[in-house]
Structure formats: C-alpha cells, structure tokens
C-alpha atoms as a PDB file:
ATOM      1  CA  UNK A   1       8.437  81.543 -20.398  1.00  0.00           C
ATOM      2  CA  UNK A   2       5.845  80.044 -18.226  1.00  0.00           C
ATOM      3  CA  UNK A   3       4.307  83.926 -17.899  1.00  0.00           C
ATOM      4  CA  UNK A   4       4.295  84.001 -21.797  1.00  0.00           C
ATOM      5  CA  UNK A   5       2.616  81.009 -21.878  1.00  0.00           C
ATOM      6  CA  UNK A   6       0.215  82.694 -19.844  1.00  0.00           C
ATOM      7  CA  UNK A   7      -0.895  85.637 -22.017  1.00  0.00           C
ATOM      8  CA  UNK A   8      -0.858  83.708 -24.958  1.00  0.00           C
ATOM      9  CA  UNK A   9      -3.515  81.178 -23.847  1.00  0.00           C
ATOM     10  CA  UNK A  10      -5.524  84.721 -22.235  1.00  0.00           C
ATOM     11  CA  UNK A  11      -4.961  85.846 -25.928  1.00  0.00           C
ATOM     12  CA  UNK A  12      -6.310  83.265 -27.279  1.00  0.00           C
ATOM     13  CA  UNK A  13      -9.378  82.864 -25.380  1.00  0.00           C
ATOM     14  CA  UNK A  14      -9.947  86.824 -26.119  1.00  0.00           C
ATOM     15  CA  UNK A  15      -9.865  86.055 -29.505  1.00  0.00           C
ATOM     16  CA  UNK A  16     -12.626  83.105 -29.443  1.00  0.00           C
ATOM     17  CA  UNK A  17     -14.759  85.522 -27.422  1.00  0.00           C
ATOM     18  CA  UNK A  18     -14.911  87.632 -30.172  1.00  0.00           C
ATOM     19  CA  UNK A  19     -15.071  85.090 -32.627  1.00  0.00           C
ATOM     20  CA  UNK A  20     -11.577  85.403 -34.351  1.00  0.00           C
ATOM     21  CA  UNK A  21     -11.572  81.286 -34.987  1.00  0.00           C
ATOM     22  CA  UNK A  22      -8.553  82.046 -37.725  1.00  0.00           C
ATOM     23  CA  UNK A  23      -6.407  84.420 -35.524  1.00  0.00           C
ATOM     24  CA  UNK A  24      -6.839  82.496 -32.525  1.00  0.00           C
ATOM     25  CA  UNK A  25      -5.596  79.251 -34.252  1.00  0.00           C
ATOM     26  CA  UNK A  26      -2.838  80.490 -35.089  1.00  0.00           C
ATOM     27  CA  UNK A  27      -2.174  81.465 -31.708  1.00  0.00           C
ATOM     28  CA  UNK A  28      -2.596  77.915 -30.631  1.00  0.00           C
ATOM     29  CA  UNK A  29      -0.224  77.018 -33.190  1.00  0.00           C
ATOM     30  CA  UNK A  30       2.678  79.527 -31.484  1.00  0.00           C
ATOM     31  CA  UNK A  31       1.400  78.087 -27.556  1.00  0.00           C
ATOM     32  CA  UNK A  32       2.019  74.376 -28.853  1.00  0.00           C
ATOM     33  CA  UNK A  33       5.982  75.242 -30.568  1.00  0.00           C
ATOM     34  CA  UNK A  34       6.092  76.581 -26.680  1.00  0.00           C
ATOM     35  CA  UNK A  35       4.755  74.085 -24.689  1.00  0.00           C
ATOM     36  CA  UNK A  36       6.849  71.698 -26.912  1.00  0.00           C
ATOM     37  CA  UNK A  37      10.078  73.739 -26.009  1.00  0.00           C
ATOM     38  CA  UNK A  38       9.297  73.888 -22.524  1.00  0.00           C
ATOM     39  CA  UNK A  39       8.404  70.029 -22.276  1.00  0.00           C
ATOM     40  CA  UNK A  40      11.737  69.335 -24.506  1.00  0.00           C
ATOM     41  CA  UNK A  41       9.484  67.791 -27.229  1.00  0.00           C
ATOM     42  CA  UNK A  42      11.225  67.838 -31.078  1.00  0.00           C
ATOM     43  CA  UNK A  43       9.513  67.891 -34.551  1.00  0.00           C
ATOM     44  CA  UNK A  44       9.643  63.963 -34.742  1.00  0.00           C
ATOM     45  CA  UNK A  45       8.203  63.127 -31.382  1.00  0.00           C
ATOM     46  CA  UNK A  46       5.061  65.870 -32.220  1.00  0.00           C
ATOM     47  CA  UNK A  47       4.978  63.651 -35.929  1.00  0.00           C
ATOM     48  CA  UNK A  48       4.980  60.089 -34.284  1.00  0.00           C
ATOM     49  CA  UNK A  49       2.217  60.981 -31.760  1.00  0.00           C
ATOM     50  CA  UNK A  50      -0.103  62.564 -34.356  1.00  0.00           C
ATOM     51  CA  UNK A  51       0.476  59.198 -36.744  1.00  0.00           C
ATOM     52  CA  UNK A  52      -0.082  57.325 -33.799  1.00  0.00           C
ATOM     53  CA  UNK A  53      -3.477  59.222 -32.775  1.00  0.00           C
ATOM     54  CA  UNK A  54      -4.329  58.910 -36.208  1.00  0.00           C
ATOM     55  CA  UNK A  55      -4.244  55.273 -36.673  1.00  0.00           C
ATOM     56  CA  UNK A  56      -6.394  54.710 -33.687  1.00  0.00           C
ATOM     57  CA  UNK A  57      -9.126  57.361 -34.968  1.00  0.00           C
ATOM     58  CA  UNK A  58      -8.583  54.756 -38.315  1.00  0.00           C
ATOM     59  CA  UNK A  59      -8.842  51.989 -36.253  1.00  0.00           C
ATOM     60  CA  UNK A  60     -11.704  52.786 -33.825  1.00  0.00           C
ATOM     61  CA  UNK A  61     -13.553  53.495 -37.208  1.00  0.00           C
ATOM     62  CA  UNK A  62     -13.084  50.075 -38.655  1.00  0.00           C
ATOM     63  CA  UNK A  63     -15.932  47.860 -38.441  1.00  0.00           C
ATOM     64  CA  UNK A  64     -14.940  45.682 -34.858  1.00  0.00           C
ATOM     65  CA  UNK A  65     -14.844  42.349 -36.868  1.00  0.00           C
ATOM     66  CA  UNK A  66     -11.936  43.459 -39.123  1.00  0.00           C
ATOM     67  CA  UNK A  67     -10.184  45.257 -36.240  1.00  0.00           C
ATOM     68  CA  UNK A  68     -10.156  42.075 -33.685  1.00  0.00           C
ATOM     69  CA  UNK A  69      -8.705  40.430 -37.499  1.00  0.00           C
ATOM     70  CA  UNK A  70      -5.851  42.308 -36.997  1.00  0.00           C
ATOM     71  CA  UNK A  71      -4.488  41.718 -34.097  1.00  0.00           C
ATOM     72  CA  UNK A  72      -2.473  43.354 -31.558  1.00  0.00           C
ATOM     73  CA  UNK A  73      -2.099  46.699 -29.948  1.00  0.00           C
ATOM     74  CA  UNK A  74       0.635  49.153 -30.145  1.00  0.00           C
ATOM     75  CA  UNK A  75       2.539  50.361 -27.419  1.00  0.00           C
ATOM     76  CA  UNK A  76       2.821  54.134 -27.167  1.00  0.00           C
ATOM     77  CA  UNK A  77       5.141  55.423 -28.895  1.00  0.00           C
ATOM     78  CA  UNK A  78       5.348  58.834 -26.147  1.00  0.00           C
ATOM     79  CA  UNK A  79       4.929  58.710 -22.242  1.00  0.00           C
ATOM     80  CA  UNK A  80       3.257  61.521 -20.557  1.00  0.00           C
ATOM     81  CA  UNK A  81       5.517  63.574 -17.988  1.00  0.00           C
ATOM     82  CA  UNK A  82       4.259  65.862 -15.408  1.00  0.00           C
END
C-alpha cells in the first residue's frame, strides 16, 4: 500500500506541474482515504479534527480581548502517532 501511496503523491505532483489544480485534488482526496486507512483513522476522528482546526482558525480570528473573555483551551481531541 505504502508503494501506492507512492505513485499517487508522484501523480499528483505531475498533475500540478501541468496545472491540472481540479484533477490533482481529487487525487489528494483518494491519498488522504489512504493515509487514513493505513494510520487506522475513521470518518469521525477525520470530522472531530477538522471542527477542532476550525474553531481555532475562528478563534485566532477573534479580536484577542473577546478571546482571553472566554476562557480556557481545549485539549486535542487527536494525538499524533509516528
């Protein structure tokens, strides 16, 4: 799988070379379900960690007065394993 893995980031690379944005997105699409199987990552773990990324994009916009209002800091909700 790991080979796979391989081509599919060499195809995707091709495909920004010759400026295929669309096609090559979608490849990037079909190397993260991989990666995801690989690393043993489900649908739901992939949905918390974009919410979670998403509220700190939110956040980090937020003027700094309302954001210190707020309080605390979440933990993460995923831990990164090599």
């Amino acid at each position: 799988m790991l080979s796979v893995l391989g081509k599919l980031e060499e195809c995707r690379a091709a495909l920004l070379a010759r400026n295929s944005r669309e096609t090559a997105e979608l490849v990037s699409v079909a190397i993260l379900e991989l990666r995801m199987k690989l690393n043993g990552i489900d649908e739901m773990e992939l949905r918390a960690l974009c919410d979670e990324m998403t509220m700190r994009v939110e956040d980090e916009e937020r003027p700094r007065e309302l954001k210190s209002a707020h309080g605390h800091r979440r933990r993460p909700l995923l831990r990164l394993v090599k």
